[in-house]
N, C-alpha and C. Protein backbone atom coordinates (compact mmCIF):
# COMPACT_ATOMS: atom_id res chain seq x y z
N UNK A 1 22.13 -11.31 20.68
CA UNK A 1 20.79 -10.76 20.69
C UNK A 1 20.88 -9.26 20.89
N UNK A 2 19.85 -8.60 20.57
CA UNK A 2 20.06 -7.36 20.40
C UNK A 2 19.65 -6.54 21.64
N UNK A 3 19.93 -5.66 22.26
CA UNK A 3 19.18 -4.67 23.29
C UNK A 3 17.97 -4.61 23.30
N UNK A 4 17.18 -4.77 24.21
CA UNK A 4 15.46 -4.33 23.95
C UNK A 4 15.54 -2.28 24.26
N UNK A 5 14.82 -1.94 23.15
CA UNK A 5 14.79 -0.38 23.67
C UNK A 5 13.36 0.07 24.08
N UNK A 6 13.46 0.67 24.67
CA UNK A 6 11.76 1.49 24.79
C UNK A 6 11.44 2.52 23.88
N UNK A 7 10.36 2.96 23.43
CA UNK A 7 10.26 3.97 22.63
C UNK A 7 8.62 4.32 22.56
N UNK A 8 8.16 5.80 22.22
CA UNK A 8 6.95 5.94 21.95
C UNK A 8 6.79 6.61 20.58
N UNK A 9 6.05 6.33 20.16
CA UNK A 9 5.95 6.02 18.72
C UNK A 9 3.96 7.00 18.77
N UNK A 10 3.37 8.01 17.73
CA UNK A 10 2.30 8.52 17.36
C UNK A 10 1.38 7.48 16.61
N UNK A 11 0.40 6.48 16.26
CA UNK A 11 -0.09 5.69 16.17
C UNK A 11 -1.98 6.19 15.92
N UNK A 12 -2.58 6.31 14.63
CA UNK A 12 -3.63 6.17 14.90
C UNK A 12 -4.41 5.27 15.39
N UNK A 13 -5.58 5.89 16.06
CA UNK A 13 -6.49 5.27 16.97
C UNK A 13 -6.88 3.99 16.14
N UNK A 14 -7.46 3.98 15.01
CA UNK A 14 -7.93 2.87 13.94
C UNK A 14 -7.10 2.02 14.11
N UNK A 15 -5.76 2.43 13.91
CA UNK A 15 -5.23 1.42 13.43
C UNK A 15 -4.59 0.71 14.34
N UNK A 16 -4.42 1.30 15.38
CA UNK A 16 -4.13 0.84 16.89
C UNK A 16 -4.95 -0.15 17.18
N UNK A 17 -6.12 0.02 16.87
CA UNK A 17 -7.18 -1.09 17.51
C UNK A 17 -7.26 -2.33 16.70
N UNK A 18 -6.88 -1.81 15.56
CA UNK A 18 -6.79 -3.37 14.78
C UNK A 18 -5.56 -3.98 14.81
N UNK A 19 -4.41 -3.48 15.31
CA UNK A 19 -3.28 -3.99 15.83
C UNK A 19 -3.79 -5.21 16.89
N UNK A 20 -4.49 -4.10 17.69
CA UNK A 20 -4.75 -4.71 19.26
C UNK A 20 -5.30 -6.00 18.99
N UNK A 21 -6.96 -6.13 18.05
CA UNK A 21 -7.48 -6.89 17.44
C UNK A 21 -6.94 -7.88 17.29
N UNK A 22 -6.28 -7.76 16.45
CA UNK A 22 -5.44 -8.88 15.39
C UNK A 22 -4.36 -9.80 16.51
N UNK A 23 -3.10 -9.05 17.57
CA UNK A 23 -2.73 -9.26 18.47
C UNK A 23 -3.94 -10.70 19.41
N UNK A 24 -4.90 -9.92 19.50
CA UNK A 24 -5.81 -10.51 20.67
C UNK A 24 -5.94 -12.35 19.78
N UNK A 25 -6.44 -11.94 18.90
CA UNK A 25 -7.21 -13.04 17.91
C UNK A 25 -6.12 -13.65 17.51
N UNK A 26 -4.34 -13.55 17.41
CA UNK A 26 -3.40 -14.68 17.72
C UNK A 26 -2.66 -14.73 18.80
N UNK A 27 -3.44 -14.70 19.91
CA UNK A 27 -2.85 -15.12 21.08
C UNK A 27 -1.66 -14.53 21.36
N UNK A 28 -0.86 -12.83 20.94
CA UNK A 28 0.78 -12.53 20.85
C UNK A 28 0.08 -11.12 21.97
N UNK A 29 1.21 -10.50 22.22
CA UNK A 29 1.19 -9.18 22.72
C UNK A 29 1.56 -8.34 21.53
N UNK A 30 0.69 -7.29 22.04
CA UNK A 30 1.20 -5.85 21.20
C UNK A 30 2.43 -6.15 20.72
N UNK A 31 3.29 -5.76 21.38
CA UNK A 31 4.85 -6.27 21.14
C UNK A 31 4.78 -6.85 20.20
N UNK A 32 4.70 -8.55 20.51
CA UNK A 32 5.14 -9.68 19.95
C UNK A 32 4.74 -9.29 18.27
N UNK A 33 2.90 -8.67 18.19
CA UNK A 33 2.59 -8.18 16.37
C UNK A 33 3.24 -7.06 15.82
N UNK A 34 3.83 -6.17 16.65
CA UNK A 34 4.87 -4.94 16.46
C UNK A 34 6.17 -5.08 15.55
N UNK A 35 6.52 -6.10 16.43
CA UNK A 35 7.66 -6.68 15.92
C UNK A 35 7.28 -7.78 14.72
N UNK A 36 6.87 -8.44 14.79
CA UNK A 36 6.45 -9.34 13.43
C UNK A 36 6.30 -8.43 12.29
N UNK A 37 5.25 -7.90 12.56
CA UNK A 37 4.99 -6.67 11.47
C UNK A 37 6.60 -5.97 10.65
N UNK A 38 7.21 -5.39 11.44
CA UNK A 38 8.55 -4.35 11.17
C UNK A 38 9.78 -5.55 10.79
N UNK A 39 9.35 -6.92 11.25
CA UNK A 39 10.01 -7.48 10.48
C UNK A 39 9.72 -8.00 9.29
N UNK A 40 8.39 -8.23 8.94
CA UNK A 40 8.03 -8.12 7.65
C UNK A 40 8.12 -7.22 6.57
N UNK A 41 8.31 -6.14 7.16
CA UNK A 41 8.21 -4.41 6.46
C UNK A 41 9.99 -4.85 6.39
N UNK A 42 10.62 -4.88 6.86
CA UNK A 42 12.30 -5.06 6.93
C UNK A 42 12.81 -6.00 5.79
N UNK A 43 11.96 -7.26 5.80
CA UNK A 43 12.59 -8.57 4.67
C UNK A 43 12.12 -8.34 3.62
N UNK A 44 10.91 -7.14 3.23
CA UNK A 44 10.56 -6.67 2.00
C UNK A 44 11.98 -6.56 0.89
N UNK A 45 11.68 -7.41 -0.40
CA UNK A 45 13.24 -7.19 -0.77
C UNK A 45 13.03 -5.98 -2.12
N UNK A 46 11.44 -5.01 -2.05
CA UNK A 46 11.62 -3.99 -2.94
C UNK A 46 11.95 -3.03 -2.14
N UNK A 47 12.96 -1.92 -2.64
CA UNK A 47 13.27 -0.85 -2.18
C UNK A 47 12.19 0.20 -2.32
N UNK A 48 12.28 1.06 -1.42
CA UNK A 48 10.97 2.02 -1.27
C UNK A 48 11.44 3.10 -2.80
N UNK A 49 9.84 3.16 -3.13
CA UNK A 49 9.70 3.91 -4.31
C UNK A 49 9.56 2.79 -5.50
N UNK A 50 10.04 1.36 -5.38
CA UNK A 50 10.08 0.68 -6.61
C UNK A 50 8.43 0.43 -7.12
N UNK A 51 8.51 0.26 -8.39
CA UNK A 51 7.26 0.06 -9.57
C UNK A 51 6.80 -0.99 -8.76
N UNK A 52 5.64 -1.60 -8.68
CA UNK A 52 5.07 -3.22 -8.20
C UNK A 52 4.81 -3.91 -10.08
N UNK A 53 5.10 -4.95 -9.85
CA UNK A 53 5.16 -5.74 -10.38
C UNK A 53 4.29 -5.78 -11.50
N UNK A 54 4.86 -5.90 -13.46
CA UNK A 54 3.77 -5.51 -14.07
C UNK A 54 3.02 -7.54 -14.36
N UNK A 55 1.90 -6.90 -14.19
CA UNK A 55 1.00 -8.65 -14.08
C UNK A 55 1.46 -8.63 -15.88
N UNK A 56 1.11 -9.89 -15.84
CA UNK A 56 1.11 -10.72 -17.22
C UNK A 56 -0.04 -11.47 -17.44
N UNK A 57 -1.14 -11.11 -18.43
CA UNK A 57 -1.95 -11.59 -19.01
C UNK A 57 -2.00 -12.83 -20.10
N UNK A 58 -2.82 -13.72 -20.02
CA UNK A 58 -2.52 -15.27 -21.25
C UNK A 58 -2.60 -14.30 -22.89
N UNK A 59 -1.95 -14.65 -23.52
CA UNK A 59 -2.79 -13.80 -24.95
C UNK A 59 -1.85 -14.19 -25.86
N UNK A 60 -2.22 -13.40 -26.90
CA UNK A 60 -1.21 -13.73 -28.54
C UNK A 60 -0.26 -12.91 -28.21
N UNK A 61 -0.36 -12.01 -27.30
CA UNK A 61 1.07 -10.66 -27.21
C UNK A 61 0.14 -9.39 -27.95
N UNK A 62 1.48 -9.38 -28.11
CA UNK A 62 1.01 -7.69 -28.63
C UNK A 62 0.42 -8.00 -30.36
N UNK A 63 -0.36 -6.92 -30.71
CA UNK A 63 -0.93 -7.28 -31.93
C UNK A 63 -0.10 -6.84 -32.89
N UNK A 64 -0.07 -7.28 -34.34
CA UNK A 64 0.49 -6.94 -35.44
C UNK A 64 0.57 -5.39 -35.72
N UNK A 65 1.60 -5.08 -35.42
CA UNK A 65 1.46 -3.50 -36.34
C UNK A 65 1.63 -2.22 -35.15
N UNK A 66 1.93 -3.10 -33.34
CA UNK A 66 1.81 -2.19 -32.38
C UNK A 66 3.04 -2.19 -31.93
N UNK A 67 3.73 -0.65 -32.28
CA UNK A 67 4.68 -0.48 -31.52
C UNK A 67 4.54 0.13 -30.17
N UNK A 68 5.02 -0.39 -29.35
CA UNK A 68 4.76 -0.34 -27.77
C UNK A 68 5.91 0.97 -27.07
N UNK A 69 7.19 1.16 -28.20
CA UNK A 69 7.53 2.02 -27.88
C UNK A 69 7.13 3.66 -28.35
N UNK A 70 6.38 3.48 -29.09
CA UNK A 70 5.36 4.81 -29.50
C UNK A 70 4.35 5.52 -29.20
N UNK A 71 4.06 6.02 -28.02
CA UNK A 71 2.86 6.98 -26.84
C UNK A 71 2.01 7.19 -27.63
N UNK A 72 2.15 8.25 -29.10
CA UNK A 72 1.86 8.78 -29.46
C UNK A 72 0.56 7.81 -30.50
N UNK A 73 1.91 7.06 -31.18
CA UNK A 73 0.43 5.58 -31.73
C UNK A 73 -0.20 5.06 -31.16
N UNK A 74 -0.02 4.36 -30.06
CA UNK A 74 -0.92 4.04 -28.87
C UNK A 74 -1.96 4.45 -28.30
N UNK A 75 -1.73 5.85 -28.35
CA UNK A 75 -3.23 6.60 -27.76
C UNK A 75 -3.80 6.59 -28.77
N UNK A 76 -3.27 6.90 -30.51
CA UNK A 76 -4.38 6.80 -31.62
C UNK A 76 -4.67 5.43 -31.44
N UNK A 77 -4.53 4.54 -31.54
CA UNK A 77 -4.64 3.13 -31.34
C UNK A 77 -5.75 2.68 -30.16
N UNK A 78 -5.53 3.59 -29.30
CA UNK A 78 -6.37 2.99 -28.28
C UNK A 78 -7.91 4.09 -28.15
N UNK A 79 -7.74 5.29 -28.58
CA UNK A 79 -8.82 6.13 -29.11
C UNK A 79 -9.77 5.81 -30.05
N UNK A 80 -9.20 5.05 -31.14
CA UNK A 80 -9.82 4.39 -32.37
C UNK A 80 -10.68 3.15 -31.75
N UNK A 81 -10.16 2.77 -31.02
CA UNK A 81 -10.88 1.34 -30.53
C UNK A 81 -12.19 1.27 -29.32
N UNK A 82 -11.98 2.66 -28.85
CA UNK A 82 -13.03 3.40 -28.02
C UNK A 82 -14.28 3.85 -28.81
């Protein structure tokens, strides 16, 4: 098990209170949601800075005639349709 350390940490007021909140309303200590929290932020398995995830829509795909690697057709493409 690891050392317990002490530490003080700058914390807005807002968000402090909805810590507290949230803490109160599952029965844990400050602590106990502190730590839950930073271990959730920790098992995150995207690295900071990564893209989020592109969604996928039901459809036919892409339409006949659209190259997706072309900016330049695309904006005519998507200007025309405006």
């Amino acid at each position: 098990m690891f050392p317990h350390m002490r530490t003080t940490i700058d914390i807005n007021d807002a968000l402090l209170h909805a810590v507290k909140a949230r803490a109160a309303r599952e029965h844990k200590t400050l602590k106990e949601t502190f730590e839950q929290a930073l271990r959730a932020f920790l098992a995150d398995p995207a690295p900071p800075g990564a893209a989020p995830p592109i969604p996928v829509f039901r459809g036919g795909g892409v339409q006949p005639g659209v190259d997706l690697t072309d900016s330049a057709a695309l904006r005519d493409l998507m200007d025309a349709e405006s």
